[in-house]
C-alpha atoms as a PDB file:
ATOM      1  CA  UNK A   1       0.097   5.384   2.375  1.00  0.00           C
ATOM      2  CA  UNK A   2      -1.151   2.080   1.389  1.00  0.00           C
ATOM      3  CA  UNK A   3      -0.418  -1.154   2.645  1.00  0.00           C
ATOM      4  CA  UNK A   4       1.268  -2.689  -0.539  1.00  0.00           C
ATOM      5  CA  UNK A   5       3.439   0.628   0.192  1.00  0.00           C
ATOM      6  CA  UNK A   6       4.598  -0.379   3.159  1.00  0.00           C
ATOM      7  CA  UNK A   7       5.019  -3.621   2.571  1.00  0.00           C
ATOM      8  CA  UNK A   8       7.479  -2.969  -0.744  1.00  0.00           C
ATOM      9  CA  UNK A   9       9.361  -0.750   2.050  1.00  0.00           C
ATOM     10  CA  UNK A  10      10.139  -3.710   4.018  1.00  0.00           C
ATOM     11  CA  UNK A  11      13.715  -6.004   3.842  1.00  0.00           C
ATOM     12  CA  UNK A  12      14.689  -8.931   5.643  1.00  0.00           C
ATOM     13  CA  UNK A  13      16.904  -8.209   8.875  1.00  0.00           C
ATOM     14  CA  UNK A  14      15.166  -4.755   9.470  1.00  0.00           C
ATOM     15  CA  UNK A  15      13.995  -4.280  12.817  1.00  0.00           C
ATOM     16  CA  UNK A  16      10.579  -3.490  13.816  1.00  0.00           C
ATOM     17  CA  UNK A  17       8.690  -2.595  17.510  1.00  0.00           C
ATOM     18  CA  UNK A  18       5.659  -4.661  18.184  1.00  0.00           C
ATOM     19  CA  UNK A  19       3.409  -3.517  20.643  1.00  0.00           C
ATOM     20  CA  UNK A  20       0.675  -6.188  21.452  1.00  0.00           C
ATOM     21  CA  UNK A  21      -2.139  -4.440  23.349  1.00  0.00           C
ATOM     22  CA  UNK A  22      -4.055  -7.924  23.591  1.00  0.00           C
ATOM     23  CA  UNK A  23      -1.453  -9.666  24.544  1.00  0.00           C
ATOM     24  CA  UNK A  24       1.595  -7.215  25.836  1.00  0.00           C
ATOM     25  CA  UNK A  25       3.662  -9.859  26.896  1.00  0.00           C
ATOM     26  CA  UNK A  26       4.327 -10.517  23.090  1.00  0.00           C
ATOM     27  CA  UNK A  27       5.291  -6.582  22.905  1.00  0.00           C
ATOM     28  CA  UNK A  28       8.996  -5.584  21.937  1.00  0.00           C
ATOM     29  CA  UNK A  29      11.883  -5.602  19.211  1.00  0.00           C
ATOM     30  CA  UNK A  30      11.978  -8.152  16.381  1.00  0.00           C
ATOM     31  CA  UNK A  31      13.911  -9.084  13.424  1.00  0.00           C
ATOM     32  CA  UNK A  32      11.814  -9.204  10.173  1.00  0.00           C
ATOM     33  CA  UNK A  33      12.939 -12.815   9.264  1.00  0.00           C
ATOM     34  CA  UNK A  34      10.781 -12.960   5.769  1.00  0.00           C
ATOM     35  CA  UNK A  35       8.674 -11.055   3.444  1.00  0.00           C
ATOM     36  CA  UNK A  36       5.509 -13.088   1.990  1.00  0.00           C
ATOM     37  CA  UNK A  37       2.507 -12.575   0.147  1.00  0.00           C
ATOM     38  CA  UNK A  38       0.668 -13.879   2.659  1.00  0.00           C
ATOM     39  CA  UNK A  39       2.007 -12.410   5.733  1.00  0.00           C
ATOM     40  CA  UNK A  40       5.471 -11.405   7.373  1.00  0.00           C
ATOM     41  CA  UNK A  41       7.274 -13.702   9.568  1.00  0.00           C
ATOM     42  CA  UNK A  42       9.763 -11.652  12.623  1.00  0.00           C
ATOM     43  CA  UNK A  43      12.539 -13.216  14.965  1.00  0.00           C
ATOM     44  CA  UNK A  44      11.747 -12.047  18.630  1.00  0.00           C
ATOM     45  CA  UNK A  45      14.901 -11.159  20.852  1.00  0.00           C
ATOM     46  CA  UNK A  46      16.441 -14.463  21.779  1.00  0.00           C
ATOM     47  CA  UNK A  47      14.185 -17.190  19.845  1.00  0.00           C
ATOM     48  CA  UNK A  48      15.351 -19.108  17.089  1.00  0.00           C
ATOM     49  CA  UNK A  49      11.745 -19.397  15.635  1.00  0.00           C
ATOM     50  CA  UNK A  50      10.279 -16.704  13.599  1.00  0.00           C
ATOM     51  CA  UNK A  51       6.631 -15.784  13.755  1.00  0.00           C
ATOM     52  CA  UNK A  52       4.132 -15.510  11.548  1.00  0.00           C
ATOM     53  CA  UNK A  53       1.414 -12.790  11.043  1.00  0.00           C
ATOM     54  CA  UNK A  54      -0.807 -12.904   8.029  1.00  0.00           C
ATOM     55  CA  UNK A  55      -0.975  -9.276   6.288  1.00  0.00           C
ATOM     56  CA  UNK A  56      -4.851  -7.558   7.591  1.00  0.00           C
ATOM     57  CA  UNK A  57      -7.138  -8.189   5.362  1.00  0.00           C
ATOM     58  CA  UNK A  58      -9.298  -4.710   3.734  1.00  0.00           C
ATOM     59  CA  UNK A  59     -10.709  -2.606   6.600  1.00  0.00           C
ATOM     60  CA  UNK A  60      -8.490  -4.361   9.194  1.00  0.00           C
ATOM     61  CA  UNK A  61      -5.471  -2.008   9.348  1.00  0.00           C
ATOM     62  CA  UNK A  62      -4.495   1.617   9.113  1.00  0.00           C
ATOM     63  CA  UNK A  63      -0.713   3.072   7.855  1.00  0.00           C
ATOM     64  CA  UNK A  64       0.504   5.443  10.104  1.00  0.00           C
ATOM     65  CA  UNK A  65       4.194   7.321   9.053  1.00  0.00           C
ATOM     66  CA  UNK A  66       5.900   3.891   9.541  1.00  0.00           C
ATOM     67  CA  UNK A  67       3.505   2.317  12.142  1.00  0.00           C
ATOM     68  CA  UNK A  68       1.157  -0.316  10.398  1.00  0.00           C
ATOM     69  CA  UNK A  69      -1.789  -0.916  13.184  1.00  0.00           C
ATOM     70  CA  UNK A  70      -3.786  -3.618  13.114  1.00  0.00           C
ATOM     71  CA  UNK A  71      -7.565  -2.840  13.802  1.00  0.00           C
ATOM     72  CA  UNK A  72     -10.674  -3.916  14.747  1.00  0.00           C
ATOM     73  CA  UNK A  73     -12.765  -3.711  11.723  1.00  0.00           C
ATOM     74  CA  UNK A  74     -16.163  -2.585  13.566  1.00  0.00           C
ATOM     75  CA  UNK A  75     -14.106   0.012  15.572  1.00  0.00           C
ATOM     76  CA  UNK A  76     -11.003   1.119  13.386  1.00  0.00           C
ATOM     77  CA  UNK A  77      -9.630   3.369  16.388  1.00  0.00           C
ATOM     78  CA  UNK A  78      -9.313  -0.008  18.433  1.00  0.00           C
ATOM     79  CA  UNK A  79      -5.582  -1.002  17.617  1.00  0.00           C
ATOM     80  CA  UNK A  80      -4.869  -4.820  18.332  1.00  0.00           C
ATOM     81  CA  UNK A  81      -1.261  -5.212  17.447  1.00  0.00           C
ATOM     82  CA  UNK A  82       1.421  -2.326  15.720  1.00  0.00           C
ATOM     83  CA  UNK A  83       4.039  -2.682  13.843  1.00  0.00           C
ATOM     84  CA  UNK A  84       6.789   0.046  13.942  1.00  0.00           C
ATOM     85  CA  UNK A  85       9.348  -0.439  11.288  1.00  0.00           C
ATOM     86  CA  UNK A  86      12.592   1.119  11.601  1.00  0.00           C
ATOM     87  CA  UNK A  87      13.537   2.127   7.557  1.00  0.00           C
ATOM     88  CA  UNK A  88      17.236   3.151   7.678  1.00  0.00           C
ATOM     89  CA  UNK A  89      18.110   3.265   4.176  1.00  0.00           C
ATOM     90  CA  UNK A  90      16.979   6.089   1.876  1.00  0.00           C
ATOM     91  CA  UNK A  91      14.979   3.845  -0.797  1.00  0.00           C
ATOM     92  CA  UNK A  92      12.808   2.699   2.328  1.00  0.00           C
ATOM     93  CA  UNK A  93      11.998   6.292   3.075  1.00  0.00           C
ATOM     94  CA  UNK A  94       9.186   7.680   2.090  1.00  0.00           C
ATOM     95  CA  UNK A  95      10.135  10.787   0.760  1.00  0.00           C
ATOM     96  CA  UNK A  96       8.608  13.656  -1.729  1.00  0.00           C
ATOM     97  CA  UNK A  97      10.576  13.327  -4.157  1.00  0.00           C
ATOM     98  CA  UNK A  98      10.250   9.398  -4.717  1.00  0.00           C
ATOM     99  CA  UNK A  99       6.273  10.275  -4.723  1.00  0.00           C
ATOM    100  CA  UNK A 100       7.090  12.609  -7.312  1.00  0.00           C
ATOM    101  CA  UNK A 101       8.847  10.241  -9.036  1.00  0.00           C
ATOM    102  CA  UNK A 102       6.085   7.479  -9.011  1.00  0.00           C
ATOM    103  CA  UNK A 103       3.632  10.071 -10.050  1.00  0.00           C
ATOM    104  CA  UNK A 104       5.481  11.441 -13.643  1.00  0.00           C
ATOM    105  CA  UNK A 105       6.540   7.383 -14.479  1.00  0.00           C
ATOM    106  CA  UNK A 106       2.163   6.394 -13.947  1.00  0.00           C
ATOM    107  CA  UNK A 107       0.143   9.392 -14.930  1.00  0.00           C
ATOM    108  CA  UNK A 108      -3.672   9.419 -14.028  1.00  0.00           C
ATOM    109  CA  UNK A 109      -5.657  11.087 -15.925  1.00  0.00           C
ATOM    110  CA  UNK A 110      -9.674  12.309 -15.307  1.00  0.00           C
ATOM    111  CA  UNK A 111     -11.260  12.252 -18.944  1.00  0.00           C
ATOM    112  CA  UNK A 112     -14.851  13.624 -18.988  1.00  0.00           C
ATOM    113  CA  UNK A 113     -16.653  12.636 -22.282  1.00  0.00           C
ATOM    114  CA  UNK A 114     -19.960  13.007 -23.587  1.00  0.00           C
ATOM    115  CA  UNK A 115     -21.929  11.270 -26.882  1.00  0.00           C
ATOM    116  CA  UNK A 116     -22.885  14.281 -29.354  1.00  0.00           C
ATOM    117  CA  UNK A 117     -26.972  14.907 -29.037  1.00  0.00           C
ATOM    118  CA  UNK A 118     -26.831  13.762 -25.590  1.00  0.00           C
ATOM    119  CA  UNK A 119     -26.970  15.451 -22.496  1.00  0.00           C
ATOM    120  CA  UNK A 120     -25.429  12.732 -20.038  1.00  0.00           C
ATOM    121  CA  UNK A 121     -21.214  13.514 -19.342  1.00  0.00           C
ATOM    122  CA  UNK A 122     -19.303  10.274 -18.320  1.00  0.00           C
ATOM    123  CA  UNK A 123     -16.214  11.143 -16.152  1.00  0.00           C
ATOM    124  CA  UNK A 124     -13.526   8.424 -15.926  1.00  0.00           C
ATOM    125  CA  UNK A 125      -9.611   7.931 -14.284  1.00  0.00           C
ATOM    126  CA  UNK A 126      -7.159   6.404 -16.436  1.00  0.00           C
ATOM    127  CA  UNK A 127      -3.658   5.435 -15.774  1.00  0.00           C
ATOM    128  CA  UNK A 128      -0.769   6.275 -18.494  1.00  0.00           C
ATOM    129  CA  UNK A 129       0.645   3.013 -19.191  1.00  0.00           C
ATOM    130  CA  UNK A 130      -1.952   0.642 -17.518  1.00  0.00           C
ATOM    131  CA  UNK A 131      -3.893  -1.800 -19.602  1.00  0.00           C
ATOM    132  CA  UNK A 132      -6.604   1.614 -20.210  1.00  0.00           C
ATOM    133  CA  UNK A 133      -3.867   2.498 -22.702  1.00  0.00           C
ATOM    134  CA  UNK A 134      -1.975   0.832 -25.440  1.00  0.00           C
ATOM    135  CA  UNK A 135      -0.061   3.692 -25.957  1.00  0.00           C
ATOM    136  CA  UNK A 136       0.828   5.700 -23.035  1.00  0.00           C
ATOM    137  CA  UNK A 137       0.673   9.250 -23.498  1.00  0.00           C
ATOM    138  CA  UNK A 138      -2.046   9.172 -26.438  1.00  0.00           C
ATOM    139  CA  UNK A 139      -5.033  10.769 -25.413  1.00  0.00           C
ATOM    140  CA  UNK A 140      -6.816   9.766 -28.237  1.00  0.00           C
ATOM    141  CA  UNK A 141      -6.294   6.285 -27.729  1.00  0.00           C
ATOM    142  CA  UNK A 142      -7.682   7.200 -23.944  1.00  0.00           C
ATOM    143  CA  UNK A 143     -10.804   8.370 -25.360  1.00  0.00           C
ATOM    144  CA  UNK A 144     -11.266   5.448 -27.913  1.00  0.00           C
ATOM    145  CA  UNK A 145     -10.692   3.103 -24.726  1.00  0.00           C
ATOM    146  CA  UNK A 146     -13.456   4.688 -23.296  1.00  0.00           C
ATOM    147  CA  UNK A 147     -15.901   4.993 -26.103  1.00  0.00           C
ATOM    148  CA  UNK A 148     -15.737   1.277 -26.612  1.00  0.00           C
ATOM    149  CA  UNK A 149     -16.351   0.549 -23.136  1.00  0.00           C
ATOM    150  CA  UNK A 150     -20.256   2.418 -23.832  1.00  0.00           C
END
């Protein structure tokens, strides 16, 4: 799972289990207070004031079930912080039929193409319905799109 994934998953007033293993004093439930681009802000047990984390930037995290770990970037299996959110409604989760879903609404296609009296192949992915396509669903348009990108 990706971390835009888990982050559409999220909604204010969920709870989530932080476990801090640089700091495990900071460890325990919380409150997700706010969902931002920038980061996700969570009410501790008893505090009035939410804090702030800023979402982990590429190579600094790793999505496990509904865990999202914070790592260290040289060493990915050293976990700083965790997040453990607890998705109680059915559109939070995950399930195979709402990847199923996803999947038939944005198609990707692999188009292999090659010039006549050349020997080279070009092999490209394409999403149905992205900007690739003006017409989703026309694989001719797909392979014009691609011609005029040579």
């Amino acid at each position: 799972m990706s971390l835009a994934a888990i982050k559409r998953r999220i909604r204010e007033g969920q709870r989530v289990t932080v476990v801090n293993n640089m700091h495990p004093v900071l460890s325990g439930e919380r409150t997700v207070h706010a969902v931002q681009t920038k980061g996700l802000r969570t009410m501790p047990e008893g505090e009035g004031t939410p804090w702030f984390v800023a979402w982990p930037r590429k190579g600094e995290w790793r999505v496990e079930g509904d865990t999202l770990h914070f790592v260290d970037v040289k060493n990915p299996d050293k976990i700083f912080v965790s997040y453990t959110f607890h998705f109680e409604t059915e559109d939070q989760t995950e399930s195979d039929s709402a990847c199923e879903e996803e999947t038939s609404v944005r198609t990707r296609y692999r188009l292999t193409w090659q010039r006549t009296g050349t020997e080279k192949s070009h092999t490209e992915d394409c999403i149905v319905g992205s900007a690739q396509m003006t017409r989703p669903g026309d694989p001719e348009q797909l392979l014009r799109t691609m011609l005029a990108k040579r």
